[in-house]
N, C-alpha and C. Protein backbone atom coordinates (compact mmCIF):
# COMPACT_ATOMS: atom_id res chain seq x y z
N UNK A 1 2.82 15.17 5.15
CA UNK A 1 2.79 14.04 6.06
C UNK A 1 4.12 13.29 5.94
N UNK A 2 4.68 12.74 7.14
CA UNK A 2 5.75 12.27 6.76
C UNK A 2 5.84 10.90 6.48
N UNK A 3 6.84 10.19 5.89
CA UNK A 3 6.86 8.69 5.32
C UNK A 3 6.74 7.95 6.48
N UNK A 4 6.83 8.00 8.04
CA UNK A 4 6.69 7.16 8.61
C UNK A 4 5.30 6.84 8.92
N UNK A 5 4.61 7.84 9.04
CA UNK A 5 3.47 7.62 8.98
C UNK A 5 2.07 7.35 8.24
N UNK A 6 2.69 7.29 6.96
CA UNK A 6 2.25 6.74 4.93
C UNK A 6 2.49 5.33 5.69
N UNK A 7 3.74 4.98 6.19
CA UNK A 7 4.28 3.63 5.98
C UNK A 7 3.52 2.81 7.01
N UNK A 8 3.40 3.61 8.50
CA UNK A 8 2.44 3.11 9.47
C UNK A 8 1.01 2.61 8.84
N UNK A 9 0.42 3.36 8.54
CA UNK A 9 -0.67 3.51 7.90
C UNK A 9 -1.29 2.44 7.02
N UNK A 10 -0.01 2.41 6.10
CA UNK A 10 -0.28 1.48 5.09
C UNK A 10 -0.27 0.01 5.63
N UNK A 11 0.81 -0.31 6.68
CA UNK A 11 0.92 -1.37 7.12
C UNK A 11 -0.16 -1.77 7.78
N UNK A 12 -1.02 -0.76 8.52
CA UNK A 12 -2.61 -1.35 9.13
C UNK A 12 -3.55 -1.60 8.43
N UNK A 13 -3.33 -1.07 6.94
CA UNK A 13 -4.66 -1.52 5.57
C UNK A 13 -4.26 -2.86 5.82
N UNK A 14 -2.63 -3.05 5.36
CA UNK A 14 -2.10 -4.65 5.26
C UNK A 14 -2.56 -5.30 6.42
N UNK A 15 -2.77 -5.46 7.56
CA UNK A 15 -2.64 -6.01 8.31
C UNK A 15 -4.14 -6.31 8.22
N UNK A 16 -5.15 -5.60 8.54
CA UNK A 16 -6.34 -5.95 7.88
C UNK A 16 -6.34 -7.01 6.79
N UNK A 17 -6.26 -6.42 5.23
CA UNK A 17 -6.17 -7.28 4.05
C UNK A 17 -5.12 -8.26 3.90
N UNK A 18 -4.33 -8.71 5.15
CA UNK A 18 -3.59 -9.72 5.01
C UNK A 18 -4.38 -11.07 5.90
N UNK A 19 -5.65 -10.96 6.35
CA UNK A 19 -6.01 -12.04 6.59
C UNK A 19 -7.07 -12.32 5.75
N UNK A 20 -7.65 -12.14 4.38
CA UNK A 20 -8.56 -11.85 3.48
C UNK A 20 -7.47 -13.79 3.03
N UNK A 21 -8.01 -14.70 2.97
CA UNK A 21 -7.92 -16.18 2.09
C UNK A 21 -7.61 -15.97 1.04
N UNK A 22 -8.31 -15.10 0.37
CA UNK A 22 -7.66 -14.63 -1.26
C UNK A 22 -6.48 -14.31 -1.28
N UNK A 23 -5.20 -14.55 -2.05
CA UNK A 23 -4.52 -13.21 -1.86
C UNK A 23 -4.63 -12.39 -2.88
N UNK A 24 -4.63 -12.72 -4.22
CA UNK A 24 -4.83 -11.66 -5.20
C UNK A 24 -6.25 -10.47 -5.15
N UNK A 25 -6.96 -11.25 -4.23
CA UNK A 25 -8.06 -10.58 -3.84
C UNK A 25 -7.72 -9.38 -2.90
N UNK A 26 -7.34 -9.60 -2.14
CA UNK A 26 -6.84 -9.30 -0.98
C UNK A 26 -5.34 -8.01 -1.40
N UNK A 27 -4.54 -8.22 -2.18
CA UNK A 27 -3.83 -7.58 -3.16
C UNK A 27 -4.29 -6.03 -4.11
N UNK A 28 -5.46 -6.62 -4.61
CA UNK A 28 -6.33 -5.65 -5.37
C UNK A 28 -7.05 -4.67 -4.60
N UNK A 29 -8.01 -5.38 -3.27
CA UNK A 29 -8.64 -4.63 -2.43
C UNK A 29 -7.70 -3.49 -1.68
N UNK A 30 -6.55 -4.23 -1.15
CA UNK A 30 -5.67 -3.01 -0.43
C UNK A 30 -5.01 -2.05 -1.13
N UNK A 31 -4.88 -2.04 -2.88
CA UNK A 31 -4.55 -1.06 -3.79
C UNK A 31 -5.83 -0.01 -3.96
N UNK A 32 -6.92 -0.97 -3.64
CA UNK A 32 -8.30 -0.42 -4.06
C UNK A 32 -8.63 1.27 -2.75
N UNK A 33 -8.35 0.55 -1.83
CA UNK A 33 -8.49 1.41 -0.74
C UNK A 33 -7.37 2.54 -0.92
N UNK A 34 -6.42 2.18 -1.03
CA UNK A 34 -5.06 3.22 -0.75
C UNK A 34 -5.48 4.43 -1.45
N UNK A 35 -6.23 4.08 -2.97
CA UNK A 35 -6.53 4.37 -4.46
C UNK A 35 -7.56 5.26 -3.63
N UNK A 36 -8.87 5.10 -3.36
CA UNK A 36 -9.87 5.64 -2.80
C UNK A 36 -10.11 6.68 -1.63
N UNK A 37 -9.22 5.83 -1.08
CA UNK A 37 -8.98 6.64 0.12
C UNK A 37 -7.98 7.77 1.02
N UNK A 38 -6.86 7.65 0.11
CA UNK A 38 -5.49 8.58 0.01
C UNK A 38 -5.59 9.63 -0.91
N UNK A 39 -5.28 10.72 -0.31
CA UNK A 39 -5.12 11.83 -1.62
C UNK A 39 -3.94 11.74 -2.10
N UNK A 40 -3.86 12.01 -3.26
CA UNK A 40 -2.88 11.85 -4.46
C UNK A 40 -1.35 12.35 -3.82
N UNK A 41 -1.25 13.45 -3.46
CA UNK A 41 -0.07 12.93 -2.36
C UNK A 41 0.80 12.15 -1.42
N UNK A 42 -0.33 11.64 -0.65
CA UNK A 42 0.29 10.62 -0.01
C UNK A 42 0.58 9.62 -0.92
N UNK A 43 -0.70 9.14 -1.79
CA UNK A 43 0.08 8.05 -2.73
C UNK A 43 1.41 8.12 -3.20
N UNK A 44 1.70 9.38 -4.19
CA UNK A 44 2.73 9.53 -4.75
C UNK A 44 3.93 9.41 -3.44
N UNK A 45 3.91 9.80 -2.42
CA UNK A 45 4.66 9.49 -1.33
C UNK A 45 5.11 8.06 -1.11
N UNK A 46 3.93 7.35 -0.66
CA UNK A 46 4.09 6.15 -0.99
C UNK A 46 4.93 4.94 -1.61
N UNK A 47 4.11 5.87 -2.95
CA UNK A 47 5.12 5.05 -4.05
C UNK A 47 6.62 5.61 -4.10
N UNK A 48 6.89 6.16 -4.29
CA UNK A 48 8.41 7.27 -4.03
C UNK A 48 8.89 6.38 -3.10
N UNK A 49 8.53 5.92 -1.76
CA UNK A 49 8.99 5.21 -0.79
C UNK A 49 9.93 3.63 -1.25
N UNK A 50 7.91 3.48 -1.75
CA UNK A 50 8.44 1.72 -2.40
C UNK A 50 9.70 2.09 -3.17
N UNK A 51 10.09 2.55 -4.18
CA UNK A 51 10.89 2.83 -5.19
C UNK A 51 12.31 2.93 -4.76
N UNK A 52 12.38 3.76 -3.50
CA UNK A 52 13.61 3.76 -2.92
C UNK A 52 13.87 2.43 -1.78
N UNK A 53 13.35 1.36 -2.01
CA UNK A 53 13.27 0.41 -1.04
C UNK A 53 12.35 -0.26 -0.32
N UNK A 54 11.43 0.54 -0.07
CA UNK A 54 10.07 0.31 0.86
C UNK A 54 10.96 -0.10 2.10
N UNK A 55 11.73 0.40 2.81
CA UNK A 55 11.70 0.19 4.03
C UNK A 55 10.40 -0.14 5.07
N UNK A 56 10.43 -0.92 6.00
CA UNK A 56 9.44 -0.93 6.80
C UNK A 56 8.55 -1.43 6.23
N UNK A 57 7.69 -1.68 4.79
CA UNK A 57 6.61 -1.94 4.75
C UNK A 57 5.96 -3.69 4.79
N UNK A 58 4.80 -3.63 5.13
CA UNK A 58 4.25 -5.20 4.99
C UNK A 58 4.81 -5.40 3.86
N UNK A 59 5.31 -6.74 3.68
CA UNK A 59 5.61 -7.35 2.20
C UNK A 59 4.10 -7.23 1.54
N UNK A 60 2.72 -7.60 2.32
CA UNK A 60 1.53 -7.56 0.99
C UNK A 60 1.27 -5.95 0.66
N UNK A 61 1.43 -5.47 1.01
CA UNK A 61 1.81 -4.14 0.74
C UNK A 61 2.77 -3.64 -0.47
N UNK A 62 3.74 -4.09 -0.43
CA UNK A 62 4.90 -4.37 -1.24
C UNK A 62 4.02 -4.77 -2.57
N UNK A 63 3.54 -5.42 -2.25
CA UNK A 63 2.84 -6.49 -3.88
C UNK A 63 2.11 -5.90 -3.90
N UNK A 64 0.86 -5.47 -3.09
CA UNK A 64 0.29 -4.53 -3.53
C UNK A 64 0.26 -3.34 -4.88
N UNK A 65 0.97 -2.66 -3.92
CA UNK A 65 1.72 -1.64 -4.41
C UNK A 65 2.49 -1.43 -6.11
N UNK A 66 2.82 -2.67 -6.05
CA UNK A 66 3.67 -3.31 -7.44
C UNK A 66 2.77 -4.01 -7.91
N UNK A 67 2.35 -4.54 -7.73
CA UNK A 67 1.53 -5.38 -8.47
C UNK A 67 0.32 -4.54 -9.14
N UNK A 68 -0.35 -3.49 -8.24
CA UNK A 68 -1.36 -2.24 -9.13
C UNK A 68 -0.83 -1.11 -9.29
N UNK A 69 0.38 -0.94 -9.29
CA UNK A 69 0.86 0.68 -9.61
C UNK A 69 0.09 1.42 -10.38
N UNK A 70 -0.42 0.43 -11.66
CA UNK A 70 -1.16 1.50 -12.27
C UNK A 70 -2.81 2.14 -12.35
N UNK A 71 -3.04 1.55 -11.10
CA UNK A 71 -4.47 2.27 -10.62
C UNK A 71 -4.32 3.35 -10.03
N UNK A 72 -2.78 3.51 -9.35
CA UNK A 72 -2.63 5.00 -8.64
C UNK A 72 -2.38 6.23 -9.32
């Protein structure tokens, strides 16, 4: 799959879990899903992405991402 579409993707979890009042809530849940719902590829894609920049992505995404790295 290619990164634009990891990155699309991810940005519509965010966009969802970016109107959640919580944010650390809201933070955890969209790691929670990515975690659950992505096969281990795309994650590692993902993350590979963030690492080189995260171009394109939601900033809660961004934190996401960083903020639970290690659930993935």
């Amino acid at each position: 799959m290619h990164i634009e579409s990891l990155v699309r993707m991810a940005n519509q979890i965010g966009a969802f879990f970016e109107a959640m009042p919580d944010r650390a809530e809201a933070l955890q849940d969209l790691a929670t899903h990515i975690r659950k719902f992505w096969e281990p590829r795309m994650r590692t894609a993902l993350l590979a992405h963030l690492d080189e920049g995260g171009a394109d992505l939601r900033g809660i995404v961004t934190d996401a991402l960083s903020h639970h790295r290690a659930i993935f």
